[in-house]
C-alpha atoms as a PDB file:
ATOM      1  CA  UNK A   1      90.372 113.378 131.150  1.00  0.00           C
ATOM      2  CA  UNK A   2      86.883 114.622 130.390  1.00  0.00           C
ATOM      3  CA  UNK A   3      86.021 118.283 129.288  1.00  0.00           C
ATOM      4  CA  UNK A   4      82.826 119.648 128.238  1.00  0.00           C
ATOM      5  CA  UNK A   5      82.760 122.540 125.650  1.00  0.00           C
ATOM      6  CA  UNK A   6      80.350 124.676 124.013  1.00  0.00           C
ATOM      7  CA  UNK A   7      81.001 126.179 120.582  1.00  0.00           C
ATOM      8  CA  UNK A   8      78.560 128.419 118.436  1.00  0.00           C
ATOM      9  CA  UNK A   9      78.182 127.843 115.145  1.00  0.00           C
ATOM     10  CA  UNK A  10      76.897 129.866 112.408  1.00  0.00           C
ATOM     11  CA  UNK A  11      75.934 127.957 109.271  1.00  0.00           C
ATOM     12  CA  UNK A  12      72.651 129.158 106.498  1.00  0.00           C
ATOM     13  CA  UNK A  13      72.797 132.281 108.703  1.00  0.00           C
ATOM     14  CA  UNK A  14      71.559 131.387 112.321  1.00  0.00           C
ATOM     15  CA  UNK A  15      73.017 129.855 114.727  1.00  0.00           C
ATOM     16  CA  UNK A  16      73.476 126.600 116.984  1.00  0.00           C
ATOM     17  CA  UNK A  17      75.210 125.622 119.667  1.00  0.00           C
ATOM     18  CA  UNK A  18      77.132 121.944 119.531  1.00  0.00           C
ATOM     19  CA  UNK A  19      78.304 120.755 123.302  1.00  0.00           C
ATOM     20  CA  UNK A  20      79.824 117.652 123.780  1.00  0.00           C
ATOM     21  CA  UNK A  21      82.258 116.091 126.168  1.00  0.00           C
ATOM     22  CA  UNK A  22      85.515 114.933 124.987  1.00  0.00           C
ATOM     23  CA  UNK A  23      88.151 112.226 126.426  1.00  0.00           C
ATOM     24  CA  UNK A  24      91.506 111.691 125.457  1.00  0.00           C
ATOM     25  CA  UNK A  25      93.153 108.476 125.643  1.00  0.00           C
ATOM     26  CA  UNK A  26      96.986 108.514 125.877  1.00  0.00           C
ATOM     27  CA  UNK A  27      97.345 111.117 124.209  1.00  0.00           C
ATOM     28  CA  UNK A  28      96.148 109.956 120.714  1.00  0.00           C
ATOM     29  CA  UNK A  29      93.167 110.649 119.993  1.00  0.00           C
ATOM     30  CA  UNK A  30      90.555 112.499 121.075  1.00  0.00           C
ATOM     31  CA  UNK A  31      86.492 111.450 120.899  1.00  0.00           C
ATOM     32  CA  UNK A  32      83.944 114.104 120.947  1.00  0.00           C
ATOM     33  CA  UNK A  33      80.391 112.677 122.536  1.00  0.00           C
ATOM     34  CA  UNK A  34      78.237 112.998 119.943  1.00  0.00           C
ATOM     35  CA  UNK A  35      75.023 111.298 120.923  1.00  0.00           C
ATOM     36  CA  UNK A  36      73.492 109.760 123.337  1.00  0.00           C
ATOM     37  CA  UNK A  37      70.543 107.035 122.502  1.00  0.00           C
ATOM     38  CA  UNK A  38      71.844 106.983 118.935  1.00  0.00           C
ATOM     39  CA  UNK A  39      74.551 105.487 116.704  1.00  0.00           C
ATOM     40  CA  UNK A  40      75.717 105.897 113.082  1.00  0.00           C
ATOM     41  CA  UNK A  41      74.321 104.534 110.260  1.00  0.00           C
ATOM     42  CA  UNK A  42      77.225 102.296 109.463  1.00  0.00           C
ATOM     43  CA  UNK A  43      77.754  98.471 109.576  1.00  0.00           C
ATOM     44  CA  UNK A  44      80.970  98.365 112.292  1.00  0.00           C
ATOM     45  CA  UNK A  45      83.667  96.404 111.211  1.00  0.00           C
ATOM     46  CA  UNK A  46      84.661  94.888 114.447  1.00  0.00           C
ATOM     47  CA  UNK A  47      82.533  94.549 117.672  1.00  0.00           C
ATOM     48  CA  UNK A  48      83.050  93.001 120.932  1.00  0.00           C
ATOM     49  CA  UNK A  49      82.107  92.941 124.652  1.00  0.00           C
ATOM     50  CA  UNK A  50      84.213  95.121 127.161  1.00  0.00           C
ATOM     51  CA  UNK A  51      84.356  97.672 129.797  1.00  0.00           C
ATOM     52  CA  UNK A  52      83.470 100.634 128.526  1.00  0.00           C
ATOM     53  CA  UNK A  53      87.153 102.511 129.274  1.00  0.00           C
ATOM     54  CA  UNK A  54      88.399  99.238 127.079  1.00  0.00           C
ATOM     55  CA  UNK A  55      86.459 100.696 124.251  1.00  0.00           C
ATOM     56  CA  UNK A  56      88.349 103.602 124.051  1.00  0.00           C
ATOM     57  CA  UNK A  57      91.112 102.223 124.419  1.00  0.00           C
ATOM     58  CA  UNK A  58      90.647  99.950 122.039  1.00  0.00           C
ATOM     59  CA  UNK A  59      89.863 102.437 119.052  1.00  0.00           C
ATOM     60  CA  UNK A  60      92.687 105.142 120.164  1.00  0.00           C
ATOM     61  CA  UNK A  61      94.948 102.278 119.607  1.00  0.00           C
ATOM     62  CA  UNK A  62      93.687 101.299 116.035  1.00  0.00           C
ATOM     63  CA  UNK A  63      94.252 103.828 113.152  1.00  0.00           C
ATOM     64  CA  UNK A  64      91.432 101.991 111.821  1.00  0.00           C
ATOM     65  CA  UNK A  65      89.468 103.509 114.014  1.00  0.00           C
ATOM     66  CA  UNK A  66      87.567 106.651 113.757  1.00  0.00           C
ATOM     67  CA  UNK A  67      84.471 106.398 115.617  1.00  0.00           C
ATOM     68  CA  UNK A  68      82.647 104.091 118.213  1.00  0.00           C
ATOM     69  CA  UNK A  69      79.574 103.240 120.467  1.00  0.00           C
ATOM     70  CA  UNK A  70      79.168 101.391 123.515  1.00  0.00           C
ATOM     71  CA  UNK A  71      76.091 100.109 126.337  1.00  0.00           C
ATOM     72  CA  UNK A  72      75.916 102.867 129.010  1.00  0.00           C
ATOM     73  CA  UNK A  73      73.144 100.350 130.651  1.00  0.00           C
ATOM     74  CA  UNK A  74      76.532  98.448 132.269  1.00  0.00           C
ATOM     75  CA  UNK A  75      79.549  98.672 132.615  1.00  0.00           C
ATOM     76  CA  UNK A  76      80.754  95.697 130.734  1.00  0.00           C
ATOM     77  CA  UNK A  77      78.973  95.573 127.479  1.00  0.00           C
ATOM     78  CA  UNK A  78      78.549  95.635 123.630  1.00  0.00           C
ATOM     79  CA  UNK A  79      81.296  97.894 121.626  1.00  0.00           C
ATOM     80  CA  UNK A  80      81.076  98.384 118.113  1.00  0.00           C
ATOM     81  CA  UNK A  81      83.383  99.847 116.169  1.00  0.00           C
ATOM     82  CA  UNK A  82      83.677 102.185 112.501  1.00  0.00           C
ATOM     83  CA  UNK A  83      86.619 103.310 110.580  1.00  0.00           C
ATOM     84  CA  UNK A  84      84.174 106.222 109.620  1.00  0.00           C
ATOM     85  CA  UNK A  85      83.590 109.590 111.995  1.00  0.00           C
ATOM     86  CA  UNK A  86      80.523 111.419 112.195  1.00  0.00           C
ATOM     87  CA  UNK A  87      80.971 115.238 110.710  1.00  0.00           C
ATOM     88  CA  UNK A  88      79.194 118.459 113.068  1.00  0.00           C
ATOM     89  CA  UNK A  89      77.796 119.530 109.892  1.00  0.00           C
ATOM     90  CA  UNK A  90      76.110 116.893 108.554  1.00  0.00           C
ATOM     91  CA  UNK A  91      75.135 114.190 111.556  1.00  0.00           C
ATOM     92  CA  UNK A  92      71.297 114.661 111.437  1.00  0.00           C
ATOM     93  CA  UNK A  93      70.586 111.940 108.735  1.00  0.00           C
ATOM     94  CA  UNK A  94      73.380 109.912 109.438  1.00  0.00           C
ATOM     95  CA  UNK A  95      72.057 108.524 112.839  1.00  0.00           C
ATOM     96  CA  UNK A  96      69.912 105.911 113.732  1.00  0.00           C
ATOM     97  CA  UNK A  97      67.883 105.392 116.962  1.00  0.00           C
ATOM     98  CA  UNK A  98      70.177 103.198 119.272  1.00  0.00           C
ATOM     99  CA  UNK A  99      68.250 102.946 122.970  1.00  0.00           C
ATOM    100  CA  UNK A 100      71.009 102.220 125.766  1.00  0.00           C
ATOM    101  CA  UNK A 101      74.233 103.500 124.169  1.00  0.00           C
ATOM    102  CA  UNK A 102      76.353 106.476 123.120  1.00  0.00           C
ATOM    103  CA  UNK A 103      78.134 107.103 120.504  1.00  0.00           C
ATOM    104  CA  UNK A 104      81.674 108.837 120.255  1.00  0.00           C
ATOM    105  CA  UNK A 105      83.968 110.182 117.279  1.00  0.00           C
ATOM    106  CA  UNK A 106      87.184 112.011 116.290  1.00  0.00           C
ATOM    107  CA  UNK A 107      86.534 115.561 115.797  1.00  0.00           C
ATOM    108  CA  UNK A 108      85.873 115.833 112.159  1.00  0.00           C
ATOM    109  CA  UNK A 109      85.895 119.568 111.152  1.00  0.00           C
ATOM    110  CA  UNK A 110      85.426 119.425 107.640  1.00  0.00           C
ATOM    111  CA  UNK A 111      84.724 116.770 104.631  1.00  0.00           C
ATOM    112  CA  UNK A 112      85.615 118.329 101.648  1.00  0.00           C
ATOM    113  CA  UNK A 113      86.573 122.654 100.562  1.00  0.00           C
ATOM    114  CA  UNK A 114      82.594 123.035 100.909  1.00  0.00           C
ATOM    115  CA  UNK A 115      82.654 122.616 104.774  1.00  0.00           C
ATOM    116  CA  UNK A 116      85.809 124.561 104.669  1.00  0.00           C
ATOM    117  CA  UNK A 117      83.967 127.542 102.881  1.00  0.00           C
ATOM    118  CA  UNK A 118      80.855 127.560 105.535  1.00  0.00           C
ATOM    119  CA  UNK A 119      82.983 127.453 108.355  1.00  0.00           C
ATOM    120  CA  UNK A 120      83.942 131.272 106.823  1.00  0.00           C
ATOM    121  CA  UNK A 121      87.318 130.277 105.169  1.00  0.00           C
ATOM    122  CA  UNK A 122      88.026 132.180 101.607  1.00  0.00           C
ATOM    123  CA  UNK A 123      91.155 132.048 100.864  1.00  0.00           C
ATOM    124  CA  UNK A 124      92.579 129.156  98.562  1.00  0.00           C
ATOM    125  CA  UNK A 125      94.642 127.114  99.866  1.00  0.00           C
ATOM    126  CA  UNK A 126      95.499 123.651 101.193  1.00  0.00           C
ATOM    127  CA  UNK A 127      93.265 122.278 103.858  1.00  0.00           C
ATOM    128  CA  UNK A 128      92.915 118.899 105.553  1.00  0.00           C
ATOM    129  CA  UNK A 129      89.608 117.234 104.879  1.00  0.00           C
ATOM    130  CA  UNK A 130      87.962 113.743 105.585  1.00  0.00           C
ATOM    131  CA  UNK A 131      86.691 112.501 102.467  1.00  0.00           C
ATOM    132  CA  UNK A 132      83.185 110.747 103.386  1.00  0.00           C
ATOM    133  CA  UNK A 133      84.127 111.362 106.790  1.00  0.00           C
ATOM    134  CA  UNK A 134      86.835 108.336 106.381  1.00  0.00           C
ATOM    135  CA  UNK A 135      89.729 109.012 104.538  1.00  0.00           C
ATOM    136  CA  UNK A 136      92.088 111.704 105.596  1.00  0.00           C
ATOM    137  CA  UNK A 137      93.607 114.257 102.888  1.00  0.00           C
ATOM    138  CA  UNK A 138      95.150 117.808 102.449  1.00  0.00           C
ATOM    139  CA  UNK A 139      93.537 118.918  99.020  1.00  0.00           C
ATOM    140  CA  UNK A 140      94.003 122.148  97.700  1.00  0.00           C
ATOM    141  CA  UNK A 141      90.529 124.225  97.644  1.00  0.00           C
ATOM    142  CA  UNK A 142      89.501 127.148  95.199  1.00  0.00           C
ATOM    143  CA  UNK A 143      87.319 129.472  97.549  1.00  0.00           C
ATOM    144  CA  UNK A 144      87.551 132.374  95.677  1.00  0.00           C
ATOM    145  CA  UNK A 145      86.387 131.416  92.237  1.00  0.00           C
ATOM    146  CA  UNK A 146      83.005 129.934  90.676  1.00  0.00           C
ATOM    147  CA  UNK A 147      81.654 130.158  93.598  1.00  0.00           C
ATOM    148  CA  UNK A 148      84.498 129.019  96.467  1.00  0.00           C
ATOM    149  CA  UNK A 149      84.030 125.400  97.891  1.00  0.00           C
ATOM    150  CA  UNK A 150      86.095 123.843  94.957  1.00  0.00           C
ATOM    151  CA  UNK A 151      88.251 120.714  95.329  1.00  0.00           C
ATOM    152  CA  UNK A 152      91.289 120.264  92.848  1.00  0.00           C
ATOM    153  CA  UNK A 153      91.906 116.470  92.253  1.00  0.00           C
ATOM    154  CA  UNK A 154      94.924 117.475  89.727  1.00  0.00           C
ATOM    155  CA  UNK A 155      96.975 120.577  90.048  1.00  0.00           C
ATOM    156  CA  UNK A 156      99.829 121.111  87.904  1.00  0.00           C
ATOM    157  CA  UNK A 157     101.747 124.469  87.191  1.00  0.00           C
ATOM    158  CA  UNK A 158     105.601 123.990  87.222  1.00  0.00           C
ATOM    159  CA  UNK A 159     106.712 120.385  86.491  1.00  0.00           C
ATOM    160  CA  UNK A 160     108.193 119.338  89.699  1.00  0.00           C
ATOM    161  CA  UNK A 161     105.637 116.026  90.128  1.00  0.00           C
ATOM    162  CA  UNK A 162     105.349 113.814  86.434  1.00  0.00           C
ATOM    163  CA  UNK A 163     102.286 113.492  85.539  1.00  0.00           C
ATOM    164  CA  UNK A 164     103.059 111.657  82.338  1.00  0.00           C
ATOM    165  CA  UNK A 165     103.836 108.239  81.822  1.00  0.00           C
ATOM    166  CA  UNK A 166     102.209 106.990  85.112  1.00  0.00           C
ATOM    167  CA  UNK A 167     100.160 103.349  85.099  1.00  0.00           C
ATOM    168  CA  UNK A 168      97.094 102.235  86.151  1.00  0.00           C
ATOM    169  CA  UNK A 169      97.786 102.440  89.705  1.00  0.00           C
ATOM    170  CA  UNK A 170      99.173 105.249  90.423  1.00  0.00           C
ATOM    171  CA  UNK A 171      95.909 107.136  88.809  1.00  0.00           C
ATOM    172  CA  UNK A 172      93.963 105.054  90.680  1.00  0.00           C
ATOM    173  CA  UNK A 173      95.639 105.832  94.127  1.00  0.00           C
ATOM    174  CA  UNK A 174      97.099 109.182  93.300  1.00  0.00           C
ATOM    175  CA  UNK A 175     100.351 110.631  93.368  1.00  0.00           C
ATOM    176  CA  UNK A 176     102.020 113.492  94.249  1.00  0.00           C
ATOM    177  CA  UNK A 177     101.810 116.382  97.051  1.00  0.00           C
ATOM    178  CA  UNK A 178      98.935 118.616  97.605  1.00  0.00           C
ATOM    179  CA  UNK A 179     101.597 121.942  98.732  1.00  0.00           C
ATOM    180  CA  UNK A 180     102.431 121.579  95.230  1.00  0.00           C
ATOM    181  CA  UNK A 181     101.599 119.121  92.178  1.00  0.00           C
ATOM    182  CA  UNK A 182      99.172 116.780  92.922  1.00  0.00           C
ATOM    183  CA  UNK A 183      96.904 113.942  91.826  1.00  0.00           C
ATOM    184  CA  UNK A 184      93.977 112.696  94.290  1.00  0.00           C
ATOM    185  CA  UNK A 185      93.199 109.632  92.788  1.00  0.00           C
ATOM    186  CA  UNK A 186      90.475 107.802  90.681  1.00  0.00           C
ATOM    187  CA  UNK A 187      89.237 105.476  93.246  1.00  0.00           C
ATOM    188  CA  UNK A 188      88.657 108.341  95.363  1.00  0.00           C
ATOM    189  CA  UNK A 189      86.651 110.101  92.435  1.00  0.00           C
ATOM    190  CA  UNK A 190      84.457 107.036  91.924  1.00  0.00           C
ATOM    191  CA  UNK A 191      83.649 107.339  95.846  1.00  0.00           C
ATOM    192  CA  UNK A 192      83.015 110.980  95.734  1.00  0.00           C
ATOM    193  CA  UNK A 193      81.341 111.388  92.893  1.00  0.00           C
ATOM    194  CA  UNK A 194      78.765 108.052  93.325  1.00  0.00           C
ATOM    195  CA  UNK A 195      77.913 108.925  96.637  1.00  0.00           C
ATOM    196  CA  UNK A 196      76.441 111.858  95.663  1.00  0.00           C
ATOM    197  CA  UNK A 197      75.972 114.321  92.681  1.00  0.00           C
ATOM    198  CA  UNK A 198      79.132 116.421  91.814  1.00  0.00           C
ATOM    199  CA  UNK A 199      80.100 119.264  89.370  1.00  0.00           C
ATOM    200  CA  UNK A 200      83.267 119.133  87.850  1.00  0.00           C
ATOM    201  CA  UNK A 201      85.358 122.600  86.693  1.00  0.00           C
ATOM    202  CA  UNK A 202      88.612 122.597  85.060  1.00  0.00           C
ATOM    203  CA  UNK A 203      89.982 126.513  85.643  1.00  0.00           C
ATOM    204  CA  UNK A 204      93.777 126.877  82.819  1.00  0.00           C
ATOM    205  CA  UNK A 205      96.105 129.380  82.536  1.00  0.00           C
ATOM    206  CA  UNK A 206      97.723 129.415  79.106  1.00  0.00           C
ATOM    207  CA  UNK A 207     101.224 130.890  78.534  1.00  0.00           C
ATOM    208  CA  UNK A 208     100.279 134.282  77.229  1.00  0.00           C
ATOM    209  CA  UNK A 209      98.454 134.460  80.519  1.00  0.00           C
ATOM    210  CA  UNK A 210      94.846 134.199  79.150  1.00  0.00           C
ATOM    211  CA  UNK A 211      92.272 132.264  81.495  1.00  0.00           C
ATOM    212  CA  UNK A 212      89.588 129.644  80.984  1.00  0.00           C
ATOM    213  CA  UNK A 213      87.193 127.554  82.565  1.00  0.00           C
ATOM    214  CA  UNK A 214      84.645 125.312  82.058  1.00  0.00           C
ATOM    215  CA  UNK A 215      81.885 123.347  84.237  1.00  0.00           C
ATOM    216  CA  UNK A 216      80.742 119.826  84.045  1.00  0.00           C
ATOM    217  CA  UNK A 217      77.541 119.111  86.111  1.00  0.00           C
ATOM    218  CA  UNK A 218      76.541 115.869  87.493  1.00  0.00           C
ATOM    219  CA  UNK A 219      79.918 114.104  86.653  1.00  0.00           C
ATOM    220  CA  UNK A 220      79.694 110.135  87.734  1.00  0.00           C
ATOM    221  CA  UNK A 221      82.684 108.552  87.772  1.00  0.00           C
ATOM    222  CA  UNK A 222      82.772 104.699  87.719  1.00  0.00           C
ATOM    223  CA  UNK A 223      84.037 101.991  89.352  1.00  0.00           C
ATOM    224  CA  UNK A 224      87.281 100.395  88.728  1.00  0.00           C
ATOM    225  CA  UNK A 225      85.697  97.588  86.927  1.00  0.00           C
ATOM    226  CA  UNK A 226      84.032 100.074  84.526  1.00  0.00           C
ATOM    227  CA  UNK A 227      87.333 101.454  83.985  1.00  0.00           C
ATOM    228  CA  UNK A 228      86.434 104.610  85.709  1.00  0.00           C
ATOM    229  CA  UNK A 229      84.597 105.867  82.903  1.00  0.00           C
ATOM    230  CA  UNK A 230      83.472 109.687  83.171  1.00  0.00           C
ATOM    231  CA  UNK A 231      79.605 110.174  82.854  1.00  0.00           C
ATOM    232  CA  UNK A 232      77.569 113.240  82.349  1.00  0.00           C
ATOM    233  CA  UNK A 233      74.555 114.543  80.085  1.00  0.00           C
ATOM    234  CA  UNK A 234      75.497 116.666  76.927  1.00  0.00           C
ATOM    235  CA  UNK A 235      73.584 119.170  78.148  1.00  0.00           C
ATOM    236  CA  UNK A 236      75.335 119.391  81.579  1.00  0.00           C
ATOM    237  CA  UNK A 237      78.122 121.022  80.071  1.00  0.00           C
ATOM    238  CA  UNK A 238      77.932 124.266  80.957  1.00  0.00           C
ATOM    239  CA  UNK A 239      77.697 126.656  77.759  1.00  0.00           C
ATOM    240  CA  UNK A 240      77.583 129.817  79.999  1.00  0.00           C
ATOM    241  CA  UNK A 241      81.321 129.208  81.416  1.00  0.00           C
ATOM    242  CA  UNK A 242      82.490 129.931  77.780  1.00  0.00           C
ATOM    243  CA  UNK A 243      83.840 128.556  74.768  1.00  0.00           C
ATOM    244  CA  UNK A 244      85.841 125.279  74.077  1.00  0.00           C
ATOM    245  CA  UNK A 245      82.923 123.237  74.780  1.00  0.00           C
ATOM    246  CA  UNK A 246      84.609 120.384  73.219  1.00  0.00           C
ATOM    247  CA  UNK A 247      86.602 119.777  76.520  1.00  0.00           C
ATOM    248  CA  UNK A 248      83.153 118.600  77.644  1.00  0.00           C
ATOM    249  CA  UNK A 249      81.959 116.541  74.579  1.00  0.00           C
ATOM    250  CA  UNK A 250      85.428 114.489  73.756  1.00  0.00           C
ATOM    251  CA  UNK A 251      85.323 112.965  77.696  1.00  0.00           C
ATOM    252  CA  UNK A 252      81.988 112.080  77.730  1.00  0.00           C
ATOM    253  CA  UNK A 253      80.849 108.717  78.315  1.00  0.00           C
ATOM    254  CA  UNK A 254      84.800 107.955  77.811  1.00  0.00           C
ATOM    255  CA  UNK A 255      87.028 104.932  79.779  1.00  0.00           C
ATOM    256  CA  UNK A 256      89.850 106.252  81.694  1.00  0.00           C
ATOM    257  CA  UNK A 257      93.425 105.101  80.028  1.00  0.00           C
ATOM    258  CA  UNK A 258      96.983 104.752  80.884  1.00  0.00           C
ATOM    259  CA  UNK A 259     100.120 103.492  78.961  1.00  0.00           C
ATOM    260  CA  UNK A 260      99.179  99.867  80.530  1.00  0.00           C
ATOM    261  CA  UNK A 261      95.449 100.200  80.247  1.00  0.00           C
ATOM    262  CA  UNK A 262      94.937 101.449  77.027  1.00  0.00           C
ATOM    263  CA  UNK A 263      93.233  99.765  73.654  1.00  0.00           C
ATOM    264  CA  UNK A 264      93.646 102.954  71.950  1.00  0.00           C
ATOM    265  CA  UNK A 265      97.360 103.598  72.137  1.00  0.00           C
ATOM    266  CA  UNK A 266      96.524 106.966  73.398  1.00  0.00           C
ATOM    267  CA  UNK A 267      97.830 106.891  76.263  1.00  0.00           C
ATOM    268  CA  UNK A 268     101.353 105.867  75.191  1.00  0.00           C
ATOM    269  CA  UNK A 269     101.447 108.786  73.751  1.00  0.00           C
ATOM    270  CA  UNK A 270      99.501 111.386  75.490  1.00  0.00           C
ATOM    271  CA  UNK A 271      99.385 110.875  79.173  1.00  0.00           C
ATOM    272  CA  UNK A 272      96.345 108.809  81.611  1.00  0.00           C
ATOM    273  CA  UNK A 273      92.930 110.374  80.838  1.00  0.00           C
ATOM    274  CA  UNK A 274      89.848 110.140  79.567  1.00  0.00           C
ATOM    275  CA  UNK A 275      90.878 109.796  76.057  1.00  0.00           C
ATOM    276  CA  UNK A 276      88.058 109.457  72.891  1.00  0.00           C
ATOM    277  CA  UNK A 277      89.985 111.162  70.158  1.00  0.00           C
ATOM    278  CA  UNK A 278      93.462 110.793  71.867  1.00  0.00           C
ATOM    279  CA  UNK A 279      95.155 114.985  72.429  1.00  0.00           C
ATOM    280  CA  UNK A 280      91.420 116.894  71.906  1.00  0.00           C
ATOM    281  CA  UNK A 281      91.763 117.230  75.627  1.00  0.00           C
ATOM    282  CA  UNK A 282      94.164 115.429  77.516  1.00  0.00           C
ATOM    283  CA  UNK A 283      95.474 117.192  80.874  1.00  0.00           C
ATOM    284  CA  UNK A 284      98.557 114.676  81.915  1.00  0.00           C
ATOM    285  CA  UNK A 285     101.133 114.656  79.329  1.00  0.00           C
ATOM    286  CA  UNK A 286     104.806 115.932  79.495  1.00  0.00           C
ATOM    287  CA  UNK A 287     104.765 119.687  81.594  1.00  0.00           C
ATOM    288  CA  UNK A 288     107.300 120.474  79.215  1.00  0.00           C
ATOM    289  CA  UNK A 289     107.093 119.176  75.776  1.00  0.00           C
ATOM    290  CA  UNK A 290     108.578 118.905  72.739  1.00  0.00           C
ATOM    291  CA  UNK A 291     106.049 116.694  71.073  1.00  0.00           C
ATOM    292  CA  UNK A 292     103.087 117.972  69.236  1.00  0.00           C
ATOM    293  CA  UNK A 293      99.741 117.425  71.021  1.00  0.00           C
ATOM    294  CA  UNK A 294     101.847 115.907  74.053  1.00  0.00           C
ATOM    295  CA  UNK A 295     101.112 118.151  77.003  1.00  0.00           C
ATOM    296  CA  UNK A 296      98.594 119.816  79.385  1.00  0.00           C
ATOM    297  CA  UNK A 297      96.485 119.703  76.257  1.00  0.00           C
ATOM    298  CA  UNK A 298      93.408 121.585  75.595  1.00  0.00           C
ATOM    299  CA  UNK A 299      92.742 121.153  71.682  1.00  0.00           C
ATOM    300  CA  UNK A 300      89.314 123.437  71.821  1.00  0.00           C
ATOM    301  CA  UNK A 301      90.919 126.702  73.426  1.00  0.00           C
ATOM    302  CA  UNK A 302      94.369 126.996  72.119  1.00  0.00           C
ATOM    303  CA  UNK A 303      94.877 123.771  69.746  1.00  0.00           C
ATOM    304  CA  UNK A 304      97.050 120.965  69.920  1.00  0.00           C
ATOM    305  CA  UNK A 305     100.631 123.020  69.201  1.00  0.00           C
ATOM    306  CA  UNK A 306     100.467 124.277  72.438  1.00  0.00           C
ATOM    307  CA  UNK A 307     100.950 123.142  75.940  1.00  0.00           C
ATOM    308  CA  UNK A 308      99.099 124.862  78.741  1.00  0.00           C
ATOM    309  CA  UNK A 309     101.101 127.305  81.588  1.00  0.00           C
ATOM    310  CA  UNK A 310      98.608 125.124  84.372  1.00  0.00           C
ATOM    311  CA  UNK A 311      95.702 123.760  84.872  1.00  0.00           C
ATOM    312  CA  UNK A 312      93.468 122.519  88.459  1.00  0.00           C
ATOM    313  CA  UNK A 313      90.985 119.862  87.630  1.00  0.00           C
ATOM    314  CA  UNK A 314      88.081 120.020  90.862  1.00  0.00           C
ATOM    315  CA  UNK A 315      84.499 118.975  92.307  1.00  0.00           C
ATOM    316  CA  UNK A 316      82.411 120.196  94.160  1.00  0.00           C
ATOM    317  CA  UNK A 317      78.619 118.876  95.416  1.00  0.00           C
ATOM    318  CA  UNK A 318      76.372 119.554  93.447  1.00  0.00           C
ATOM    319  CA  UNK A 319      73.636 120.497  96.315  1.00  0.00           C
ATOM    320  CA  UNK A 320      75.979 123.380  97.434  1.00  0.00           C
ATOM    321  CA  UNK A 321      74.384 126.423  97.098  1.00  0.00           C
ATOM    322  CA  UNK A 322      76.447 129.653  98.163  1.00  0.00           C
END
C-alpha cells in the first residue's frame, strides 16, 4: 500500500516541508522514501540481488533491519541492506550520492531527548528514542531543566531496581526499567559519547529536600577494553553549576569498577562506578543503607554519613544549543 504525505516542520525557527511515500509490508513495518539518487553512508551488512518488492520484504521480515536501498534502473537488481535508519532531522550529511537507486527507512522520529525537545516537547518524561539511529530505547528525558534535551542514563529515587552489587555486565548492558529505576548501559555510553562530544549533568535531591547539580563538558567515555574509563579536562567541570566540584575531580581520568572488575576493592564495597578514592562520589551503592559511605554517595555536598533521597545521571550533545 503506498501513501504519500506531507508534513511541516518547524526546526531553528523556519520551516520545511518533508514528503515522502511510505509502504507497508504485512503489517510490520513501515519504510518512509527518503531519497532518491542517494543512499546512506553506511557499509550494509547483507546485500543481494532481487526484485525490488523482495527487498522489502526481505527487511520487514528481519528485526535486523532498519533501513534499505535498491536499483530502480530494473526490476531485478542490487539490494543492500543496514540495521541503521536515517533520522528527518539529521539526513543531510549522512548521504552519499548513489545514481540509479532509492533509498528507504523506518520512520525514525527522534535520536536522543534533544530531537524530542525541537520537535516542541517540554515536559519530562519517558520517550522512545533511537540511539545513533540504531538501537531502540525508552530513556527518561529532563526538558525542563539546564536547558531541556537531557538524557538520564541512571535514575534512582525509591529502591525498587538494585543498583548495588551488580557485575561487569550488567553495567555494561544496563539494567532496569526506564518508567522507573533505570540503568542505560556503559557500552551504550562509550557509543554515545565517542561519536560525538557530550556534556554530562548529574541533578540530586538530598533528604532534607535541598537540590544540586553539576555539569561535566566533553565527557568521553571509553571502550570496553579501556575499561570504560571517564575522560574530561579539569577545566570542563563546570564551576558556575555550584559547589562540590569534587564530584568532577575524583572521576576524572578514572576506570569504571564493579565487585568482579575491581583492583581497588572499591567496588565490593561501594557499588560499580568510577571509583579513584573509593565513596568521594559513588552513585550505585545500597538505596537504603546502613553502612557508612555505602549509598547514593556524594562526599563533596553532604559527606559520606549520608545517603542521597535520588539522583539522575544524563548527556546531552554538546553542539545543542537551545
Amino acid at each position: 500500500m503506498f501513501d504519500r504525505k506531507c508534513i511541516w516542520m518547524f526546526l531553528f525557527s523556519s520551516a520545511i516541508i518533508v514528503c515522502f511515500t511510505a509502504e507497508e509490508i504485512n503489517g510490520s513495518k513501515v519504510f518512509n522514501l527518503a531519497v532518491i539518487d542517494k543512499s546512506i553512508k553506511v557499509i550494509p551488512y547483507h546485500a543481494t540481488t532481487a526484485h525490488y518488492r523482495q527487498c522489502f520484504s526481505i527487511c520487514s521480515l528481519n528485526p535486523k533491519c532498519l533501513s534499505f536501498d535498491h536499483s530502480y534502473t530494473f526490476e531485478i537488481g542490487e539490494c543492500s541492506f543496514y540495521d541503521i535508519g536515517l533520522p528527518v532531522l539529521n539526513q543531510t550529511n549522512k548521504l552519499m550520492e548513489k545514481t540509479g537507486f532509492k533509498y528507504y527507512t523506518i520512520p525514525i522520529i527522534a535520536t536522543d531527548c534533544i530531537d524530542w525537545y525541537r520537535l516542541g516537547h517540554r515536559e519530562d518524561g519517558v520517550y522512545e528514542v533511537y540511539l545513533l539511529a540504531k538501537y531502540k530505547r525508552r530513556v527518561y528525558c529532563l526538558m525542563t531543566g539546564s536547558g531541556g534535551g537531557w538524557m538520564a542514563f541512571q535514575r534512582r529515587f525509591d529502591g525498587s531496581v538494585q543498583f548495588f552489587g551488580r557485575n561487569w555486565e550488567d553495567f555494561k548492558n544496563g539494567f532496569g526499567d526506564s518508567d522507573g529505576e533505570y540503568y542505560l548501559g556503559n557500552e551504550l555510553l562509550h557509543l554515545l559519547t565517542t561519536s560525538e562530544k557530550h556534556d554530562y549533568m548529574v541533578q540530586a535531591h538530598a533528604k532534607d529536600g535541598s537540590r544540586k547539580r553539576k555539569q561535566i563538558h566533553n565527557v568521553r567515555i571509553e571502550s570496553e577494553e579501556e575499561n570504560y574509563k571517564i575522560e574530561y579536562r579539569e577545566e570542563d567541570i563546570d564551576s558556575a553549576s555550584g559547589s562540590g566540584t569534587n564530584y568532577g575531580l575524583v572521576m576524572r581520568g578514572q576506570d569504571f569498577l564493579t565487585f568482579d572488575h575491581d583492583r581497588y576493592d572499591c567496588a565490593q564495597r561501594y557499588g560499580g562506578w568510577w571509583h579513584k578514592k573509593c565513596h568521594a562520589v559513588a552513585m550505585n551503592g545500597n538505596y537504603i543503607s546502613t553502612n557508612h559511605a555505602n549509598g547514593i554517595m556524594w562526599g563533596g555536598w553532604k559527606g559520606h554519613g549520608e545517603s542521597l533521597q535520588s539522583c539522575l545521571l544524563m548527556v546531552r550533545r554538546s553542539s545543542f544549543h537551545h
